[in-house]
Protein backbone atom coordinates (compact mmCIF):
# COMPACT_ATOMS: atom_id res chain seq x y z
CA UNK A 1 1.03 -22.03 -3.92
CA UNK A 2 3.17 -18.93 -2.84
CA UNK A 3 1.17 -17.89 0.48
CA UNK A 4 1.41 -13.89 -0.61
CA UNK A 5 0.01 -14.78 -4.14
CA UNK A 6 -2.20 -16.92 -2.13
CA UNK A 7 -3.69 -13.86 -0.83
CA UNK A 8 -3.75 -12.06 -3.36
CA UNK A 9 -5.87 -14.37 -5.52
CA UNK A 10 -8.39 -14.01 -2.18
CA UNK A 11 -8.81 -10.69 -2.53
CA UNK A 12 -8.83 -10.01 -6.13
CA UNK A 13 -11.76 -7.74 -7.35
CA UNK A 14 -12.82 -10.23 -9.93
CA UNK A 15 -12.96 -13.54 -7.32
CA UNK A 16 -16.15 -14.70 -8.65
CA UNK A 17 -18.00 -14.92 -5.18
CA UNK A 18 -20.86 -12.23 -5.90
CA UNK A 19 -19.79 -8.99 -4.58
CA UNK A 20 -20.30 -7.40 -7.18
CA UNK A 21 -24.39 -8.07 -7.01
CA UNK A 22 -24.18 -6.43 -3.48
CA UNK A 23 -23.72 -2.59 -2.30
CA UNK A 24 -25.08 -3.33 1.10
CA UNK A 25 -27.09 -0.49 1.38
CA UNK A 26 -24.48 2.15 -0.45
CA UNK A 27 -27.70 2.28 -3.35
CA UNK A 28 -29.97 3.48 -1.07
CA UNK A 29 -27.62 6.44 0.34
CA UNK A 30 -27.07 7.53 -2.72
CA UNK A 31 -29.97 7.54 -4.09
CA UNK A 32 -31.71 9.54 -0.52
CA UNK A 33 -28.41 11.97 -1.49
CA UNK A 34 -26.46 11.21 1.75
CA UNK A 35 -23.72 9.58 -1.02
CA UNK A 36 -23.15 11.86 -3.70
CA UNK A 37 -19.43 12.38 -4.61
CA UNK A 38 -15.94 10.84 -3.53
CA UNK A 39 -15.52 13.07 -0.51
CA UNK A 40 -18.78 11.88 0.83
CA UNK A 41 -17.88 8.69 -0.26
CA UNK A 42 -15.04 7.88 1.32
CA UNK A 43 -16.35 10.04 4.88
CA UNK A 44 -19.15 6.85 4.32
CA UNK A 45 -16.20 4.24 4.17
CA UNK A 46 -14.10 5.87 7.15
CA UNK A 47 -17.15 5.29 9.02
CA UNK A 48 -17.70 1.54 7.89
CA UNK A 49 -14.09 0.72 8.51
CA UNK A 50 -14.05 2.36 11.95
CA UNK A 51 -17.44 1.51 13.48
CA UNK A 52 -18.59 -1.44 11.60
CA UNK A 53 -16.43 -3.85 9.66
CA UNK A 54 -13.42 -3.37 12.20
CA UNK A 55 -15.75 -3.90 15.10
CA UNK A 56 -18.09 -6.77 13.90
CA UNK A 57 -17.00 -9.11 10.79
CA UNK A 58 -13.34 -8.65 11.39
CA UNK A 59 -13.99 -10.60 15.16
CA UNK A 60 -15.01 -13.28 12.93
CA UNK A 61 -11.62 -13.16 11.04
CA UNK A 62 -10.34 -12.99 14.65
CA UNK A 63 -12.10 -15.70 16.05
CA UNK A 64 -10.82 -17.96 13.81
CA UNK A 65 -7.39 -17.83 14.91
CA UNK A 66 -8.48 -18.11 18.68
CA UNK A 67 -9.85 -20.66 17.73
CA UNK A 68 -9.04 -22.80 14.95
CA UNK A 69 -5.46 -24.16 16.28
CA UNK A 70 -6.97 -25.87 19.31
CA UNK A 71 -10.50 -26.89 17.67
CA UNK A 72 -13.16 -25.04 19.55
CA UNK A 73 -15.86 -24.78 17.09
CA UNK A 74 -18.36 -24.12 18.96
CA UNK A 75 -17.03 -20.97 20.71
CA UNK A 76 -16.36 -20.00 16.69
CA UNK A 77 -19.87 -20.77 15.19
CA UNK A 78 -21.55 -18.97 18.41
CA UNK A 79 -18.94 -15.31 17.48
CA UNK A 80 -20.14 -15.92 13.95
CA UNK A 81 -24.11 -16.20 14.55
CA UNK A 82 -23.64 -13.41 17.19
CA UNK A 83 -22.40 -10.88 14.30
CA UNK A 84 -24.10 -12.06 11.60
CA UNK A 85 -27.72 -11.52 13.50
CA UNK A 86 -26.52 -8.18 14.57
CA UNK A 87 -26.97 -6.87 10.67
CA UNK A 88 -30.72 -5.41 10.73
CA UNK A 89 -31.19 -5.44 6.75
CA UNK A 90 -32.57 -8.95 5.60
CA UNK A 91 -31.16 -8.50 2.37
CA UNK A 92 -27.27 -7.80 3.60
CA UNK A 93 -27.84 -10.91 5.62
CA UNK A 94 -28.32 -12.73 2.87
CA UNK A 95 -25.77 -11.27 0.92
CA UNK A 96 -22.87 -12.33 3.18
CA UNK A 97 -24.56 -15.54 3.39
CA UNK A 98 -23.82 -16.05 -0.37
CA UNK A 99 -20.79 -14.39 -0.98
CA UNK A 100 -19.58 -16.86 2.12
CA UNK A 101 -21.40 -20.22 0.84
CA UNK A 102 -19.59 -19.37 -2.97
CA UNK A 103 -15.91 -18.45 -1.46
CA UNK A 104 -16.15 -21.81 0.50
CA UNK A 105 -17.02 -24.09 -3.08
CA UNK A 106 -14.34 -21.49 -4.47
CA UNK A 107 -11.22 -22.40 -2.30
CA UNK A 108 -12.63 -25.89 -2.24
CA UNK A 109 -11.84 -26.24 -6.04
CA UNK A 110 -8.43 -24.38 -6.34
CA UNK A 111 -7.08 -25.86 -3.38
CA UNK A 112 -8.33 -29.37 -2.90
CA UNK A 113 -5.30 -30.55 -0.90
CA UNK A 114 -6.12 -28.30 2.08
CA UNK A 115 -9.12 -29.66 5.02
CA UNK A 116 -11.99 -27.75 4.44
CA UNK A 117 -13.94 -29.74 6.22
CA UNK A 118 -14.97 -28.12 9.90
CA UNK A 119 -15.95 -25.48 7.78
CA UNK A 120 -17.83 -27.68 5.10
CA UNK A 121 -19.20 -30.24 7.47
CA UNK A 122 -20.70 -27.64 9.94
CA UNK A 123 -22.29 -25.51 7.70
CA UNK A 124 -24.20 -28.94 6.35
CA UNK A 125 -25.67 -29.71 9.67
CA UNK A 126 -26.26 -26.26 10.60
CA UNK A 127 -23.88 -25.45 13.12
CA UNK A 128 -22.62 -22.69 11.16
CA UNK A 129 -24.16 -19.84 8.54
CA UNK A 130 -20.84 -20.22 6.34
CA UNK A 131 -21.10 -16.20 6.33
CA UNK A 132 -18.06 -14.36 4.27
CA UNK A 133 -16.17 -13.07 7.35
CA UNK A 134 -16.12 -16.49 8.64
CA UNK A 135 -14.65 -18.37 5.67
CA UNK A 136 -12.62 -15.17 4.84
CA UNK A 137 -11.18 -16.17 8.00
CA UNK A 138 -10.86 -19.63 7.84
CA UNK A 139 -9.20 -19.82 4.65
CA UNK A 140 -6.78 -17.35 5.42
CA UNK A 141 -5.71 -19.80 8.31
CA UNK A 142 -5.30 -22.25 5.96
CA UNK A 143 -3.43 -20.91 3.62
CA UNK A 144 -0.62 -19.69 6.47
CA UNK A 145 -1.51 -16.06 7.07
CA UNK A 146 -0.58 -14.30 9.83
CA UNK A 147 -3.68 -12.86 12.06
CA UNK A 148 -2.98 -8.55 10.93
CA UNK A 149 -2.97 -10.13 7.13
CA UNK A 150 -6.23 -11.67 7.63
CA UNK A 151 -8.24 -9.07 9.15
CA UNK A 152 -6.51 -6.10 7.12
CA UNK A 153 -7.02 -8.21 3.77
CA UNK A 154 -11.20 -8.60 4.80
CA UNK A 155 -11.59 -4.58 5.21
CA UNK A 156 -9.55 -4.16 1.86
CA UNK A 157 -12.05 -6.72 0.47
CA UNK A 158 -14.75 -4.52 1.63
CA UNK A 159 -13.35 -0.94 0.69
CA UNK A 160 -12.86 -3.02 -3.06
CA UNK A 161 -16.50 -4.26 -2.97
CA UNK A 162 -18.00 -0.69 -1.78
CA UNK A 163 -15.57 1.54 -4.47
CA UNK A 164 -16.98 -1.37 -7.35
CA UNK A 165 -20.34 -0.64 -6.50
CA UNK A 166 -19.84 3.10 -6.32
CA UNK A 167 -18.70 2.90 -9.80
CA UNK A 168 -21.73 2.03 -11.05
CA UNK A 169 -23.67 4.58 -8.81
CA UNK A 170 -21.85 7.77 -8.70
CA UNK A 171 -20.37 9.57 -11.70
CA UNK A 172 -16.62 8.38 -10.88
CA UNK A 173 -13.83 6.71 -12.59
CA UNK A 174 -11.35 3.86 -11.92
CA UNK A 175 -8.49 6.37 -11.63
CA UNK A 176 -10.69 7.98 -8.60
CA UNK A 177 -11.54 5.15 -7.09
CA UNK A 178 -8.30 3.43 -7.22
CA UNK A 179 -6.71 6.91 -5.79
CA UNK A 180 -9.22 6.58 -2.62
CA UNK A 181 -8.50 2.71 -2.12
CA UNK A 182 -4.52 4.06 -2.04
CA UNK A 183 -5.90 6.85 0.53
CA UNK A 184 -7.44 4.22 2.85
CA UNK A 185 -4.75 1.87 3.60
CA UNK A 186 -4.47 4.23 6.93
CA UNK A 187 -7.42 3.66 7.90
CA UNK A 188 -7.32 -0.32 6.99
CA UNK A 189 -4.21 -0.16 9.23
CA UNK A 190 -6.49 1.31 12.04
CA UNK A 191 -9.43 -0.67 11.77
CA UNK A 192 -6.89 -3.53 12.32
CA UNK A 193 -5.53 -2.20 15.14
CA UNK A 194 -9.48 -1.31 16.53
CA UNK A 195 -10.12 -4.76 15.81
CA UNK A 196 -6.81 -6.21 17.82
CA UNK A 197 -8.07 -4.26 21.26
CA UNK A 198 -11.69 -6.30 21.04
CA UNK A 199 -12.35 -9.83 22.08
CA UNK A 200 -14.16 -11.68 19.63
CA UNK A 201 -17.33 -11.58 21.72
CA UNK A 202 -17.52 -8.00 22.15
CA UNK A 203 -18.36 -7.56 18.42
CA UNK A 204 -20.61 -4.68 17.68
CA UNK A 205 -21.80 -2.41 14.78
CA UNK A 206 -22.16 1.50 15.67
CA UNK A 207 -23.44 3.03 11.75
CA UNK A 208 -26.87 3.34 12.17
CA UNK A 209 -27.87 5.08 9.17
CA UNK A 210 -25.60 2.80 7.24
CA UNK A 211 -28.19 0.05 8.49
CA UNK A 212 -31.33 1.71 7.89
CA UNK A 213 -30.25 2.36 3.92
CA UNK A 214 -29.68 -1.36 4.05
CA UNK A 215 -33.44 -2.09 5.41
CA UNK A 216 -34.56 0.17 2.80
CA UNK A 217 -32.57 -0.79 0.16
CA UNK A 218 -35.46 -3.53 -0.91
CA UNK A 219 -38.14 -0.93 -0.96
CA UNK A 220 -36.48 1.32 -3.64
CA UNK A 221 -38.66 1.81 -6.56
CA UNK A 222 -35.55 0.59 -9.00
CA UNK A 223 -32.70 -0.76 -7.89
CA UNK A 224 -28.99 -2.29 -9.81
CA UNK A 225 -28.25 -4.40 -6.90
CA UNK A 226 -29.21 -7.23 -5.01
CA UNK A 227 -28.49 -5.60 -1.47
C-alpha cells in the first residue's frame, strides 16, 4: 500500500479500535465545569499535548524506533510498562489497553504480509501490555514512516479522539471542532519537537487535574463513556 495512505488509514477517525468509547477523563471536567466551551477546550488540549502525550506515550512511539531496528525488546517493553503505570486512573489504563490490543488484530488483518509478531508474541506471554502508544508505534515502523510522522500522527490521533468526544459533551459542531484540530497542528509540531529533546526513559506526565478527572471519571453518577 502507498505508505502516506498507509497513514492515513491509521489515523482515520472512524479506525474501529474504540476511541470513541473513551474521553479519558474529558467527561468528568466537563461535567465539574473546568470544560465548558471551545476556548477552554482547546487551553485543556494545549496542556495534554505539551505536558502529557508529548512527554509520556509519544516516548513509546519513540522507543520503538530506538529500538526496533536492532531488536532490543526488552529495553522497549520496560519504556512501555514505565508509561503506561504512570497513568493514575484505572479506567484510562484500561482504555489504552484496548484501543492497543484492537489496533494490533486491526493491522494484523489488513496487512497480513508484514511481521507482527514481536509485537503479537510478547504481548501473549506477557512481556508486553500491547498499550496504543506502543503498537501506534510499532506499526508505524512497519509500514516505513519516518520517526516526526510517527509521533506527530499519535498526538493528532489524540487531539481527533478528545474533539470526538467533546462533540458529544459540549454544545459544539463539526465545523468547530474541525477549525480547532486545523488550529493545533502548531502545537502537534511542538509536542514533537518536546518529545525529540527526551530520552525514552525520561517519560513523564505533568497534568494533574487532567488525572484526577480521570480517577473520578468512574464515580460520576451518569456517565456516556467508558473512561
Amino acid at each position: 500500500m502507498i505508505r502516506w495512505l498507509a497513514a492515513q488509514q491509521l489515523l482515520d477517525s472512524a479506525l474501529p479500535i474504540g476511541g470513541f468509547s473513551h474521553s479519558f477523563g474529558l467527561e468528568a471536567a466537563v461535567q465539574d465545569g473546568r470544560v465548558g466551551n471551545m476556548r477552554e477546550l482547546e487551553q485543556y488540549m494545549h496542556v495534554m499535548i505539551r505536558q502529557s502525550w508529548s512527554t509520556s506515550d509519544a516516548m513509546v512511539v519513540k522507543a520503538v524506533y530506538e529500538t526496533a531496528d536492532i531488536g532490543d525488546w526488552p529495553r522497549l517493553w520496560r519504556i512501555e510498562r514505565q508509561v503506561h503505570l504512570q497513568r493514575a486512573g484505572s479506567e484510562s489504563r484500561e482504555g489504552v489497553e484496548k484501543m492497543g490490543r484492537r489496533l494490533l488484530q486491526l493491522v494484523a488483518s489488513i496487512h497480513p504480509t508484514l511481521d507482527w509478531s514481536p509485537l503479537a508474541d510478547a504481548y501473549r506471554t506477557g512481556a508486553n501490555l500491547a498499550t496504543h502508544p506502543l503498537v501506534h508505534g510499532f506499526v508505524c515502523w512497519r509500514l516505513g514512516l519516518r520517526l516526526d510522522e510517527a509521533v506527530q500522527g499519535y498526538l493528532y490521533s489524540c487531539v481527533v479522539t478528545t474533539t470526538g468526544s467533546a462533540l458529544k459533551l459540549l454544545p459544539v459542531g463539526q465545523t468547530e471542532c474541525q477549525a480547532l484540530i486545523a488550529r493545533l497542528g502548531p502545537a502537534i509540531d511542538e509536542g514533537w519537537r518536546i518529545a525529540r529533546e527526551l530520552e525514552p526513559e525520561d517519560a513523564y506526565s505533568s497534568a494533574p487535574l487532567s488525572e484526577i478527572f480521570a480517577i473520578r471519571h468512574e464515580s460520576l453518577y451518569s456517565r456516556l463513556f467508558m473512561s
